[in-house]
N, C-alpha and C. Protein backbone atom coordinates (compact mmCIF):
# COMPACT_ATOMS: atom_id res chain seq x y z
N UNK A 1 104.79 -76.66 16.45
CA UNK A 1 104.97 -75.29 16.02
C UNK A 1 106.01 -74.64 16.89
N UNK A 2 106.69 -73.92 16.15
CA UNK A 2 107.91 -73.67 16.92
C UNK A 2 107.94 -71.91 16.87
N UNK A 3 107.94 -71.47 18.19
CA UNK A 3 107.92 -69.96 18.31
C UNK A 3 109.25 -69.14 18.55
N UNK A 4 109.01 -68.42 17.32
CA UNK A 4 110.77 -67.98 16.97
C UNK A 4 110.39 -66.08 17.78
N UNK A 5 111.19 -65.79 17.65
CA UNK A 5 111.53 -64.22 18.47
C UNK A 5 110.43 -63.07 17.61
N UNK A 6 110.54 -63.53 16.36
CA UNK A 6 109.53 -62.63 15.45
C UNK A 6 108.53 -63.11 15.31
N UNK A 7 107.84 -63.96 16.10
CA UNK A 7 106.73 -64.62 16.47
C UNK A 7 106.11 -64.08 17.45
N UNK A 8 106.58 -64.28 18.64
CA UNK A 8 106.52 -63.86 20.00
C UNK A 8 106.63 -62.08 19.84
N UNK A 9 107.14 -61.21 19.11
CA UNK A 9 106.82 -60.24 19.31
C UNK A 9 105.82 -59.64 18.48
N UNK A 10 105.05 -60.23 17.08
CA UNK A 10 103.80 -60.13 16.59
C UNK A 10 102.84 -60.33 17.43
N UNK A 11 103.19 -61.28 18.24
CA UNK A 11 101.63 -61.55 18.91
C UNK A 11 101.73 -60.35 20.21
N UNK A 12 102.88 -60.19 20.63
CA UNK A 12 102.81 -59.04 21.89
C UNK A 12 102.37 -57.85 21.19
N UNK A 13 102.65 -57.38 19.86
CA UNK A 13 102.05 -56.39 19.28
C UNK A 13 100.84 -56.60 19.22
N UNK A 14 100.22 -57.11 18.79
CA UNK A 14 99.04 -57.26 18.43
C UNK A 14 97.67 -57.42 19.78
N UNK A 15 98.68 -58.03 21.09
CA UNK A 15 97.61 -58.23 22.65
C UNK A 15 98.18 -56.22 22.74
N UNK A 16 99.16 -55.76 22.57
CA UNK A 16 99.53 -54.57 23.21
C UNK A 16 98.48 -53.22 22.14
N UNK A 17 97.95 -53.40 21.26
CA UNK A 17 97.33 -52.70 20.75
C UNK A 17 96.04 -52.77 20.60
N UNK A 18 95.55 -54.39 21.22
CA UNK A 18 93.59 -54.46 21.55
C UNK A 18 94.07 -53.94 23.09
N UNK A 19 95.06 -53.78 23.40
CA UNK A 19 94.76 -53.85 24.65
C UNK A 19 94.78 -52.10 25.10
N UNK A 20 95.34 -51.19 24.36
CA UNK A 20 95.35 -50.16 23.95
C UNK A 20 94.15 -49.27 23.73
N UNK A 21 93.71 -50.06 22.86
CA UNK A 21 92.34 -49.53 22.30
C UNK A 21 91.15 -50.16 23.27
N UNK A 22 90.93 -50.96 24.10
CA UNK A 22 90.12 -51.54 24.86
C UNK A 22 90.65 -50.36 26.07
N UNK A 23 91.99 -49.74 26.94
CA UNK A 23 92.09 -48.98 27.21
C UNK A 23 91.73 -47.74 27.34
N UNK A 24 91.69 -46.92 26.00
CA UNK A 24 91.30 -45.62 25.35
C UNK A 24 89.42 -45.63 25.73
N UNK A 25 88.83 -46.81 25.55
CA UNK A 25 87.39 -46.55 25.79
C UNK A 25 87.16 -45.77 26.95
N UNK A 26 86.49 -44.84 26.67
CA UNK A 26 85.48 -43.58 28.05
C UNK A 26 84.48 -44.47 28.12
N UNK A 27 84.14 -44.59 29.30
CA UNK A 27 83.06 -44.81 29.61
C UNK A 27 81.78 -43.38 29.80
N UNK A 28 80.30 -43.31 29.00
CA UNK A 28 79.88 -42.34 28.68
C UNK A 28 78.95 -42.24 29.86
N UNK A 29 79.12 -40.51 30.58
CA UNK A 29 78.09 -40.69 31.81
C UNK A 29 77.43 -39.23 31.42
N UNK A 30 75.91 -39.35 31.12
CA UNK A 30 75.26 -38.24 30.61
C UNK A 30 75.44 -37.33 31.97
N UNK A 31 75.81 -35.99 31.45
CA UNK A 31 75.31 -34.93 32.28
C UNK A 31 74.22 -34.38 32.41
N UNK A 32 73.84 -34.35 33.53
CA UNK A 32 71.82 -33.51 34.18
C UNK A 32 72.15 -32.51 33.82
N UNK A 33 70.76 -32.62 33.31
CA UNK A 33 70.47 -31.05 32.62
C UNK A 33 70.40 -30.01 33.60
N UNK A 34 71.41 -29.04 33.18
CA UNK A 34 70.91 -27.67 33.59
C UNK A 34 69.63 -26.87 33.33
N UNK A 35 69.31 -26.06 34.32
CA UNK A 35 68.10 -24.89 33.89
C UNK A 35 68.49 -23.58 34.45
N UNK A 36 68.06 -22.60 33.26
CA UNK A 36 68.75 -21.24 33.40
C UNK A 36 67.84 -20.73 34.53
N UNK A 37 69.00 -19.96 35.33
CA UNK A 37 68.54 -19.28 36.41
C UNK A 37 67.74 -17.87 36.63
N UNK A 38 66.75 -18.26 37.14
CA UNK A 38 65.95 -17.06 36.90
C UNK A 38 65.50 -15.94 37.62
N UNK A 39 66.09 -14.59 37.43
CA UNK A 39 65.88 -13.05 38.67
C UNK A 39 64.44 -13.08 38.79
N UNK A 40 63.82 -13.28 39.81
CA UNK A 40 62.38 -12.99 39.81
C UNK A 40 62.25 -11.14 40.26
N UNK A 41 61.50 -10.78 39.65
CA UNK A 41 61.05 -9.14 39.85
C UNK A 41 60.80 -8.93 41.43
N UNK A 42 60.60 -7.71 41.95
CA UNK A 42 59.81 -7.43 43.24
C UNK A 42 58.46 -7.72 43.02
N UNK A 43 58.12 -8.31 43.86
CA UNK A 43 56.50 -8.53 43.99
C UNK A 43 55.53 -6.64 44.10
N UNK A 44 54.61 -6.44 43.19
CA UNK A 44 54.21 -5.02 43.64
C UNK A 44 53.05 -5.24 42.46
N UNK A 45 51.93 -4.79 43.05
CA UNK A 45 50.39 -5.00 42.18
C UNK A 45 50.03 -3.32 41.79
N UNK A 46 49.30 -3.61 41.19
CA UNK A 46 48.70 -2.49 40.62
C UNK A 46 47.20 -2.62 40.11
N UNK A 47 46.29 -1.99 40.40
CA UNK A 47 44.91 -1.79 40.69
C UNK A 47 44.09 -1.76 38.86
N UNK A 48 43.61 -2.70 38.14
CA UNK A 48 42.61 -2.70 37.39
C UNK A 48 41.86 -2.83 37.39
N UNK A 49 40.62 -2.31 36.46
CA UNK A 49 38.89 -2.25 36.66
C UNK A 49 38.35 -2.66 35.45
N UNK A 50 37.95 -3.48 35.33
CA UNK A 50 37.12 -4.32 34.27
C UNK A 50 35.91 -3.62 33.71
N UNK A 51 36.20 -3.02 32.74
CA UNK A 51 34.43 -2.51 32.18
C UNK A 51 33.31 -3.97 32.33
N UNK A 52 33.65 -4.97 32.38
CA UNK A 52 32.63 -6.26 32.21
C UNK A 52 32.10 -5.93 33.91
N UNK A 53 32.59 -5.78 35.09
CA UNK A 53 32.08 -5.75 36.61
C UNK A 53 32.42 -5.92 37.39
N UNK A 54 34.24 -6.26 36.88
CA UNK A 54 34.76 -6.72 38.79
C UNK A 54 36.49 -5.96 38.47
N UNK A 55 37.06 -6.14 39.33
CA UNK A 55 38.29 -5.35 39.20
C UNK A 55 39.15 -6.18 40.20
N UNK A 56 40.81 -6.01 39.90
CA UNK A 56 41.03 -6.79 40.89
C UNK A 56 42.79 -5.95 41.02
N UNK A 57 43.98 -6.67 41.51
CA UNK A 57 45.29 -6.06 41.41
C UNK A 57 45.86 -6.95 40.62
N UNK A 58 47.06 -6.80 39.89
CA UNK A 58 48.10 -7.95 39.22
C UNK A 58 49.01 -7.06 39.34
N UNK A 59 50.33 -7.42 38.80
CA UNK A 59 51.13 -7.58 39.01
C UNK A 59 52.52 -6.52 38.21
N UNK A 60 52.79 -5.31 38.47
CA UNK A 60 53.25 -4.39 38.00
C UNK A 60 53.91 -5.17 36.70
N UNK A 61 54.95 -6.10 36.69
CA UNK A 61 55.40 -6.39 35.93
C UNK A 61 54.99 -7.41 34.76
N UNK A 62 53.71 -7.69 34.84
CA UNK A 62 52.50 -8.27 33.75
C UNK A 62 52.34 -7.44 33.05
N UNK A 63 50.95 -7.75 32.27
CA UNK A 63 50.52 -6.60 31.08
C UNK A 63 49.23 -7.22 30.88
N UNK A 64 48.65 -6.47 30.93
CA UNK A 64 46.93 -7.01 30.48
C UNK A 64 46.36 -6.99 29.03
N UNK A 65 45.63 -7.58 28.50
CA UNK A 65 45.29 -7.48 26.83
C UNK A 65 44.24 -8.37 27.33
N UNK A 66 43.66 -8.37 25.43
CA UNK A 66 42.55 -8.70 25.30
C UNK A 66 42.49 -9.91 24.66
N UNK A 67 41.20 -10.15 24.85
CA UNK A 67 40.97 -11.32 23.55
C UNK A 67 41.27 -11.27 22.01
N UNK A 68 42.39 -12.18 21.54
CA UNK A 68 43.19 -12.07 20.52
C UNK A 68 42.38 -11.65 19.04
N UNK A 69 41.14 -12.50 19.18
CA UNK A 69 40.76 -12.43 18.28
C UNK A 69 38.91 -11.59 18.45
N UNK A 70 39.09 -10.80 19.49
CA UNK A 70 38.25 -9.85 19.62
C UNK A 70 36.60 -9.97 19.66
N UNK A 71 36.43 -11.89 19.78
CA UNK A 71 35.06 -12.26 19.97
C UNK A 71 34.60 -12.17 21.24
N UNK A 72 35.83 -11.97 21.76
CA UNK A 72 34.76 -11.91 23.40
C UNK A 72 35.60 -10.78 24.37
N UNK A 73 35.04 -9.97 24.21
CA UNK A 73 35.61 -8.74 24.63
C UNK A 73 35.64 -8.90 26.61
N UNK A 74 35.07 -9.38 26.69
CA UNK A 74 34.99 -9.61 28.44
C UNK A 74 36.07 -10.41 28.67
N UNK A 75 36.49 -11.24 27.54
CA UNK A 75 37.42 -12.27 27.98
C UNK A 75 39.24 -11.27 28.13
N UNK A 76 40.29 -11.89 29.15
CA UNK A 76 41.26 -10.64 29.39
C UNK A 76 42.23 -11.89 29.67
N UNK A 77 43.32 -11.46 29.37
CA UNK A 77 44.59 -12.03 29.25
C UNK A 77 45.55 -11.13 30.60
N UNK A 78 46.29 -11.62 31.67
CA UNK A 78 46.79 -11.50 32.26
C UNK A 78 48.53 -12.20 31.53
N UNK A 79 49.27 -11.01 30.70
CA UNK A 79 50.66 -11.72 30.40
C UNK A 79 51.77 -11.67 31.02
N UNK A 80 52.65 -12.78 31.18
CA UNK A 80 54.21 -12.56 32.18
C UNK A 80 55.08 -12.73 30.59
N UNK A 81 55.48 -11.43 30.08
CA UNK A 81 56.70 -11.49 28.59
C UNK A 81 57.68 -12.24 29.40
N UNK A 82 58.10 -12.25 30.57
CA UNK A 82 59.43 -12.67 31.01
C UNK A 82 59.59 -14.24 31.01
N UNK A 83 58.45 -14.60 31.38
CA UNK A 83 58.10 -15.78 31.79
C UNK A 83 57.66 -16.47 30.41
N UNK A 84 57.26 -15.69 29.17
CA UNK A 84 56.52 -16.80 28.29
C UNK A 84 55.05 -17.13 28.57
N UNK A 85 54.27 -16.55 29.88
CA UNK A 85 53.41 -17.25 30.14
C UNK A 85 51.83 -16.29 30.09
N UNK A 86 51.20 -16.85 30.59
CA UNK A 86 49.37 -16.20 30.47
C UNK A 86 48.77 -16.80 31.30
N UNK A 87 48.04 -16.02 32.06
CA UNK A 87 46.74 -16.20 32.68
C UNK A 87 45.37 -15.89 31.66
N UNK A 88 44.75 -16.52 30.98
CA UNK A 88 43.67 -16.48 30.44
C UNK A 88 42.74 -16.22 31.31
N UNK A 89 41.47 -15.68 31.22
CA UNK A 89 40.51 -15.32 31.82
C UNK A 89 38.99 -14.86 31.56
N UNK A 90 38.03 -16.15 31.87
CA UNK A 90 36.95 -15.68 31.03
C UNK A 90 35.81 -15.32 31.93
N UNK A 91 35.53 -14.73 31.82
CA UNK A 91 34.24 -13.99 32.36
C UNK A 91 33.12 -13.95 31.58
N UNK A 92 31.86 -14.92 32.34
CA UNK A 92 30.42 -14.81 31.65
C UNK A 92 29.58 -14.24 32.78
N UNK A 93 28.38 -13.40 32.18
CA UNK A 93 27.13 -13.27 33.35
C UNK A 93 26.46 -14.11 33.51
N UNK A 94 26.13 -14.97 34.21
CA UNK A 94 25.16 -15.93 34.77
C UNK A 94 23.94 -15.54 35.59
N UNK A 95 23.06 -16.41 35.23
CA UNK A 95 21.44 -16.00 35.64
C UNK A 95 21.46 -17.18 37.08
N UNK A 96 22.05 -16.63 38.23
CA UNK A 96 22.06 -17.46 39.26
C UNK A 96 21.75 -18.96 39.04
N UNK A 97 22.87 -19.44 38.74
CA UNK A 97 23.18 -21.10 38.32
C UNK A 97 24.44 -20.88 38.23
N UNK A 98 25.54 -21.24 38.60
CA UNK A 98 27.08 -21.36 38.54
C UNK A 98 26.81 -22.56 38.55
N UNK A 99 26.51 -23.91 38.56
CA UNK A 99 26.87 -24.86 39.03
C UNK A 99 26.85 -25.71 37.68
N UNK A 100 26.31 -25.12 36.62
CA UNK A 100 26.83 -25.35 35.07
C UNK A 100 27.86 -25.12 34.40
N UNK A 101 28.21 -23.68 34.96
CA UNK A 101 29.87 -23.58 34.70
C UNK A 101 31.20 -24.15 35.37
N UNK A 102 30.65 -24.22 36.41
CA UNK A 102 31.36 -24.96 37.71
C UNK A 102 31.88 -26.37 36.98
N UNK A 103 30.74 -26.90 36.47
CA UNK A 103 31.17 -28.61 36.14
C UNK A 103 31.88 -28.32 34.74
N UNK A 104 31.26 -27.21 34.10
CA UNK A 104 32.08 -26.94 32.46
C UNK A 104 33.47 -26.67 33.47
N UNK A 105 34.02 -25.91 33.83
CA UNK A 105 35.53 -25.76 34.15
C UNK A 105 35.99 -26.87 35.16
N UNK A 106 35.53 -27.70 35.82
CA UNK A 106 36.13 -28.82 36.08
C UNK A 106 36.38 -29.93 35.29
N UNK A 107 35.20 -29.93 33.95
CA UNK A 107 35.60 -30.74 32.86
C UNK A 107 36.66 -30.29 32.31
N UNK A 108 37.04 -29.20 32.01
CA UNK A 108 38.36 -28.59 31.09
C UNK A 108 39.67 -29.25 32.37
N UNK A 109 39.71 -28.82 33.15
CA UNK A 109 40.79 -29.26 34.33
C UNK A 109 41.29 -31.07 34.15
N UNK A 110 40.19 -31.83 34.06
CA UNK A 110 40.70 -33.06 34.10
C UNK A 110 40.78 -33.36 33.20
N UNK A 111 40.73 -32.85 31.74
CA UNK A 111 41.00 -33.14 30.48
C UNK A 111 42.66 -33.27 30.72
N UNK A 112 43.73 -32.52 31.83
CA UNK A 112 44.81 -32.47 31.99
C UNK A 112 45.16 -34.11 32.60
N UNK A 113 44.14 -34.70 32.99
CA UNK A 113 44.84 -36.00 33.85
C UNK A 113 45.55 -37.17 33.10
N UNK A 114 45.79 -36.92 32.02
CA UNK A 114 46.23 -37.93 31.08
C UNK A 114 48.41 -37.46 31.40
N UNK A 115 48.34 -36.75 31.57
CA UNK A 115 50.11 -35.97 31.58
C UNK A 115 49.89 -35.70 32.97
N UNK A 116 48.96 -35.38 33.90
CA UNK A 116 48.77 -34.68 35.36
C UNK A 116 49.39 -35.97 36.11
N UNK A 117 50.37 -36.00 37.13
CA UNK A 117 50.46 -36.69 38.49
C UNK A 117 49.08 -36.76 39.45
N UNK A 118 48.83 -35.74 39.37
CA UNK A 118 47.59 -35.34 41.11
C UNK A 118 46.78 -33.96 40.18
N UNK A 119 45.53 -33.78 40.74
CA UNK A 119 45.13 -32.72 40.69
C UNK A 119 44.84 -32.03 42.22
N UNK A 120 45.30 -31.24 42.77
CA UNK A 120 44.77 -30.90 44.30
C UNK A 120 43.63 -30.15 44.15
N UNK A 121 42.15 -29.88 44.53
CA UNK A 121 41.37 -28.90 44.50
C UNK A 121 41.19 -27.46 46.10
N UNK A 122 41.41 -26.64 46.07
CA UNK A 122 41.16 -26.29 47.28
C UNK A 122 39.92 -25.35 47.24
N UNK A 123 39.07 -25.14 47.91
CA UNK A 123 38.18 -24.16 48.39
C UNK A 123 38.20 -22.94 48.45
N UNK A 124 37.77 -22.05 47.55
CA UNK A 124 38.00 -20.49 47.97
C UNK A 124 36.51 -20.15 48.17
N UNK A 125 36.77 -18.99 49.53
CA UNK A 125 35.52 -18.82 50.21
C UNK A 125 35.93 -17.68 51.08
N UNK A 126 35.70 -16.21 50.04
CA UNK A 126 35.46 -14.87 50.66
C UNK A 126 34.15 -14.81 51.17
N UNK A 127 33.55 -14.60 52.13
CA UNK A 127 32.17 -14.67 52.04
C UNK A 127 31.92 -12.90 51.92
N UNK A 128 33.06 -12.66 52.58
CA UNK A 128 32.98 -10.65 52.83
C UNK A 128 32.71 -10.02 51.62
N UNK A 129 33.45 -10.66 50.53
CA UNK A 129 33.34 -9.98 49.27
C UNK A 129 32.23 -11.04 48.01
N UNK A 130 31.82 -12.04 48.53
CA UNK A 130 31.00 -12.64 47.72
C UNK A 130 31.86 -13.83 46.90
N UNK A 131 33.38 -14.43 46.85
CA UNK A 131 33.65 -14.76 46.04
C UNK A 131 34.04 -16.49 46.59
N UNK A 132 33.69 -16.99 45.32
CA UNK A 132 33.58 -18.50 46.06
C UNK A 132 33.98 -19.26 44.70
N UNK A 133 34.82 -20.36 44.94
CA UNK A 133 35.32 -21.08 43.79
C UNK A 133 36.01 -21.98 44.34
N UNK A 134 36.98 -22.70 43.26
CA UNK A 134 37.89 -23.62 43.56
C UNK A 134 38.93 -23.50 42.46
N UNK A 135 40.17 -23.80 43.52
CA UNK A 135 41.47 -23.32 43.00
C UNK A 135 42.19 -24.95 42.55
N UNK A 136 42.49 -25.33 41.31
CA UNK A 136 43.24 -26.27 40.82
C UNK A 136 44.57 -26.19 41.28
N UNK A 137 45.44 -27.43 41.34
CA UNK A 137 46.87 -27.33 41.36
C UNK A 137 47.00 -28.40 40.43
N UNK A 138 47.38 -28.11 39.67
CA UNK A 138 47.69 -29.51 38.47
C UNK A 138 48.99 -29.65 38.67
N UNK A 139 50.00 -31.09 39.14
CA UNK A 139 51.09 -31.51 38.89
C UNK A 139 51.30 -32.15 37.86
N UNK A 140 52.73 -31.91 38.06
CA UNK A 140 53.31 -32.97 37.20
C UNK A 140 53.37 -32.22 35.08
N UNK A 141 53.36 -32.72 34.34
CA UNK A 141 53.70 -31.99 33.26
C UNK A 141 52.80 -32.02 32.13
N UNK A 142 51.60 -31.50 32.81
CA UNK A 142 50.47 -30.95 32.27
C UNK A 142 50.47 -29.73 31.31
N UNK A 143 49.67 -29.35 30.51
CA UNK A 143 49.83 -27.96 29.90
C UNK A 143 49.84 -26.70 30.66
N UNK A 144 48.68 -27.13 32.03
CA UNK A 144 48.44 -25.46 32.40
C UNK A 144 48.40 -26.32 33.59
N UNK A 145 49.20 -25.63 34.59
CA UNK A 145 49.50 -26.27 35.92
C UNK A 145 48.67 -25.81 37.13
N UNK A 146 48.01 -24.23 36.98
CA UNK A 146 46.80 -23.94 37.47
C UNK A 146 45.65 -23.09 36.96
N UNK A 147 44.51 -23.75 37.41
CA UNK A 147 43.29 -22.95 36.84
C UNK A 147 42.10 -22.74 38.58
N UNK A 148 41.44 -22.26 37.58
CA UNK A 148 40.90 -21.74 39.14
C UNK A 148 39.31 -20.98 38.29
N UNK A 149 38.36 -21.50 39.37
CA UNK A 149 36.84 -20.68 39.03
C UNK A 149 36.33 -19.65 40.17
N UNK A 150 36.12 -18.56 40.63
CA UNK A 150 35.43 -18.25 40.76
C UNK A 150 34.19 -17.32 40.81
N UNK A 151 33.23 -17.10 41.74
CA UNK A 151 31.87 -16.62 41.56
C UNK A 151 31.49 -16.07 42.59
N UNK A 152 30.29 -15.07 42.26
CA UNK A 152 29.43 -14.38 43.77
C UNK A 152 28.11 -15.22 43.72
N UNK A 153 28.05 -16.40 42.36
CA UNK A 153 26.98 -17.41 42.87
C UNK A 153 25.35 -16.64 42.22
N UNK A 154 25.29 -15.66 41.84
CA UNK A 154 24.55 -14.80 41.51
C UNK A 154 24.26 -14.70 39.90
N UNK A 155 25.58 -13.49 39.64
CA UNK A 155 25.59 -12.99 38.38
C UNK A 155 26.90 -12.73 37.76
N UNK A 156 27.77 -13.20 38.32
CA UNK A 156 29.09 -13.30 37.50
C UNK A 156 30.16 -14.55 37.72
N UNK A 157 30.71 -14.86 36.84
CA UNK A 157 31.29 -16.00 37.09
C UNK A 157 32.72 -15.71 36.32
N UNK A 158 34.39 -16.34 36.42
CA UNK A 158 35.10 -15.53 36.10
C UNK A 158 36.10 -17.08 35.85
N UNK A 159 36.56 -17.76 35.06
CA UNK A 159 37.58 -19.09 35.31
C UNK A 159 39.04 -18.32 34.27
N UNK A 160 39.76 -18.85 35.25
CA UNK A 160 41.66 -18.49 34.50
C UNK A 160 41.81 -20.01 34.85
N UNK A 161 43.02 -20.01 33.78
CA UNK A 161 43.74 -20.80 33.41
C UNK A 161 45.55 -20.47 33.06
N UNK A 162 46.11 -20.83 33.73
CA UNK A 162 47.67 -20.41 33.43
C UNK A 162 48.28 -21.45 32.48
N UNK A 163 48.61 -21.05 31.32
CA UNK A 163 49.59 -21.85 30.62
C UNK A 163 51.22 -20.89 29.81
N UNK A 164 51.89 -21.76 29.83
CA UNK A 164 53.15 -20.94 29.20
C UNK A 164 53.83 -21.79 27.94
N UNK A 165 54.11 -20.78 27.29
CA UNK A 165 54.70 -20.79 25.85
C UNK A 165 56.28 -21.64 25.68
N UNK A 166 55.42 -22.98 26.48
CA UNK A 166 57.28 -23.93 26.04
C UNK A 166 56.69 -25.05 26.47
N UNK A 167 57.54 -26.40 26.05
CA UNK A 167 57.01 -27.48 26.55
C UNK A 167 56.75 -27.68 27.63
N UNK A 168 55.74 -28.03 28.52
CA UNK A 168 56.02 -28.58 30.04
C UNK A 168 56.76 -29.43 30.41
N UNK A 169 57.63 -29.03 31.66
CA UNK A 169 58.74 -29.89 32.26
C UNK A 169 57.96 -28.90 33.97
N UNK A 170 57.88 -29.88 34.57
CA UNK A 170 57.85 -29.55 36.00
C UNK A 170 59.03 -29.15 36.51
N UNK A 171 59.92 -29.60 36.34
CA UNK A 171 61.26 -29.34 36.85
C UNK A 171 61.98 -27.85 36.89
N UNK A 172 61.82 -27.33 35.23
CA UNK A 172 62.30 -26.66 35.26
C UNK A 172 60.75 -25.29 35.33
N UNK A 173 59.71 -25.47 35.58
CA UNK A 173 58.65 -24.68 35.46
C UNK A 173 58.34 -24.65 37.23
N UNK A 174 59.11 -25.24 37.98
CA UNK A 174 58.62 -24.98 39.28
C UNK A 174 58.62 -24.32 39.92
N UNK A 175 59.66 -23.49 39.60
CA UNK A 175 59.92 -21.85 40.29
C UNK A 175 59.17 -20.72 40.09
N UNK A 176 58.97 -21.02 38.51
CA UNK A 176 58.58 -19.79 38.04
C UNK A 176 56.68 -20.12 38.62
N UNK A 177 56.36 -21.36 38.20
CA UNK A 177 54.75 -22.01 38.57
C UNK A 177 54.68 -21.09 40.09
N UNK A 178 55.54 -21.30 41.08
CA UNK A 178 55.14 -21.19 42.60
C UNK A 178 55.08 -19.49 42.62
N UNK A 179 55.81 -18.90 41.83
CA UNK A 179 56.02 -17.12 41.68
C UNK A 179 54.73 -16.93 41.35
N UNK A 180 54.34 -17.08 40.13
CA UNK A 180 52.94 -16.80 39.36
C UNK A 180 51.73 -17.29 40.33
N UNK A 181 52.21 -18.44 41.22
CA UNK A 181 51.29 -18.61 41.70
C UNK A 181 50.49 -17.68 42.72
N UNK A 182 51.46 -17.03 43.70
CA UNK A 182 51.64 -16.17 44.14
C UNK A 182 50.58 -14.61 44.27
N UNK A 183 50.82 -14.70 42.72
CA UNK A 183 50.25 -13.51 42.23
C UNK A 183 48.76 -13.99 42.08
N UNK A 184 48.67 -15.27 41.41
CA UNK A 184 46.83 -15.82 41.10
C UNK A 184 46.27 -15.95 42.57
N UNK A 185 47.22 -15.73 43.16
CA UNK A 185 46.42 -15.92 44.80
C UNK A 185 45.97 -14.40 44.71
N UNK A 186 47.43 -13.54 44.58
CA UNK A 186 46.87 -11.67 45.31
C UNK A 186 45.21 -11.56 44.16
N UNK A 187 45.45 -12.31 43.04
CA UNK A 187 44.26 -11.65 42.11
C UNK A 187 43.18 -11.93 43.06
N UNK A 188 42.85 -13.35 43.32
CA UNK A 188 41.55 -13.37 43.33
C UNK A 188 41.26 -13.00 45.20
N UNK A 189 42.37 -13.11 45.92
CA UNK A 189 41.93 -11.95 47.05
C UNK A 189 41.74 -10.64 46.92
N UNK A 190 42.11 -9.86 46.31
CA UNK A 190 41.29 -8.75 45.26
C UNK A 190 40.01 -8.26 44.84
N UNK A 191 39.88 -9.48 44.14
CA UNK A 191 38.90 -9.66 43.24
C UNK A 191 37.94 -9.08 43.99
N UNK A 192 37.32 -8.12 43.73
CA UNK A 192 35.62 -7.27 43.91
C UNK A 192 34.61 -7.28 42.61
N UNK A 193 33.45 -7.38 42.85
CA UNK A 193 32.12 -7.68 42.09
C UNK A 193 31.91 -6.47 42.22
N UNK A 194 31.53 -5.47 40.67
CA UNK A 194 30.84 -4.17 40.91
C UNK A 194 29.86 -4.72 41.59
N UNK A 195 28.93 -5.25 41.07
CA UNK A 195 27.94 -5.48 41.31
C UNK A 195 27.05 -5.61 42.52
N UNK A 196 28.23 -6.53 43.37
CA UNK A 196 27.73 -6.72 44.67
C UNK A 196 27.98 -5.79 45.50
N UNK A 197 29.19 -5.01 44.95
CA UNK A 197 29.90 -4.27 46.12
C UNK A 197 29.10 -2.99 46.43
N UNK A 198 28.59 -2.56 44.69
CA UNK A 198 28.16 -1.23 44.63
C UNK A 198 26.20 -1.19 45.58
């Protein structure tokens, strides 16, 4: 086979244009996701009183409501509009036995361990004001990242639950989780029992 001049420059066309297009390929490198940045408010509480028996402070820039659908009027919604989010909050009277509700709201908590990393539990223990419970930290990308029970052990018993109105992502819920958290702390150092107090 004999390679003539219009030979030799078909085939250079043809290496010069895979070689072109093998060139032109990007190599594709996903960009990390951004998350929108978020002004947190001044921290500043403001003083509510529960017709059900206990009263406590939240958070000027919350809003309090009720139970949506008006069956349980004791039950109170702590809302962040900014945030998307809620503190639910139920309050029953108990005939000195907490330790039925106690295990009912630790059953609701680990219903989260299927999506949860860790659950941390910590100890709350006013003894001055009567109030005694345990505070959840749910990681990882659970629905409601903290809940929390407590009681004067007596006659009232009170469990929240924080969840917010978007998918869970830890990542981008960690800022706002540690802010709110913040505040579920000022509540339940607050927190007074008519009952006991009066």
């Amino acid at each position: 086979m004999r390679l003539t001049l219009k030979t030799i420059k078909s085939a250079l066309s043809i290496i010069l244009l895979i070689l072109s297009v093998i060139s032109c390929k990007e190599e594709y490198t996903p960009k990390q996701k951004d998350y929108v940045r978020i002004d947190f408010p001044v921290k500043k509480y403001q003083f509510y009183e529960c017709s059900r028996g206990y009263s406590f402070e939240y958070p000027v820039y919350a809003k309090i409501t009720g139970d949506s659908n008006l069956k349980r009027p004791e039950w109170l919604n702590i809302e962040f509009p900014q945030f998307a989010g809620r503190i639910y909050l139920s309050h029953i009277k108990i005939n000195g036995n907490p330790g039925v509700h106690a295990d009912e709201s630790r059953d609701l908590v680990y219903k989260h361990t299927i999506k949860a990393e860790s659950i941390d539990e910590t100890l709350i223990n006013i003894p001055e004001k009567k109030v005694y419970g345990i505070f959840y930290d749910i990681k990882g990308n659970a629905a409601s990242s903290i809940q929390f029970f407590v009681t004067d052990s007596s006659t009232n018993f009170l469990r929240g639950s924080l969840y917010f109105n978007t998918q869970p992502n830890q990542d981008s819920l960690a800022p706002v989780i540690q802010f709110v958290r913040q505040d579920i702390e000022h509540f339940i150092k607050t927190l007074e029992w008519k009952s006991v107090n009066k």
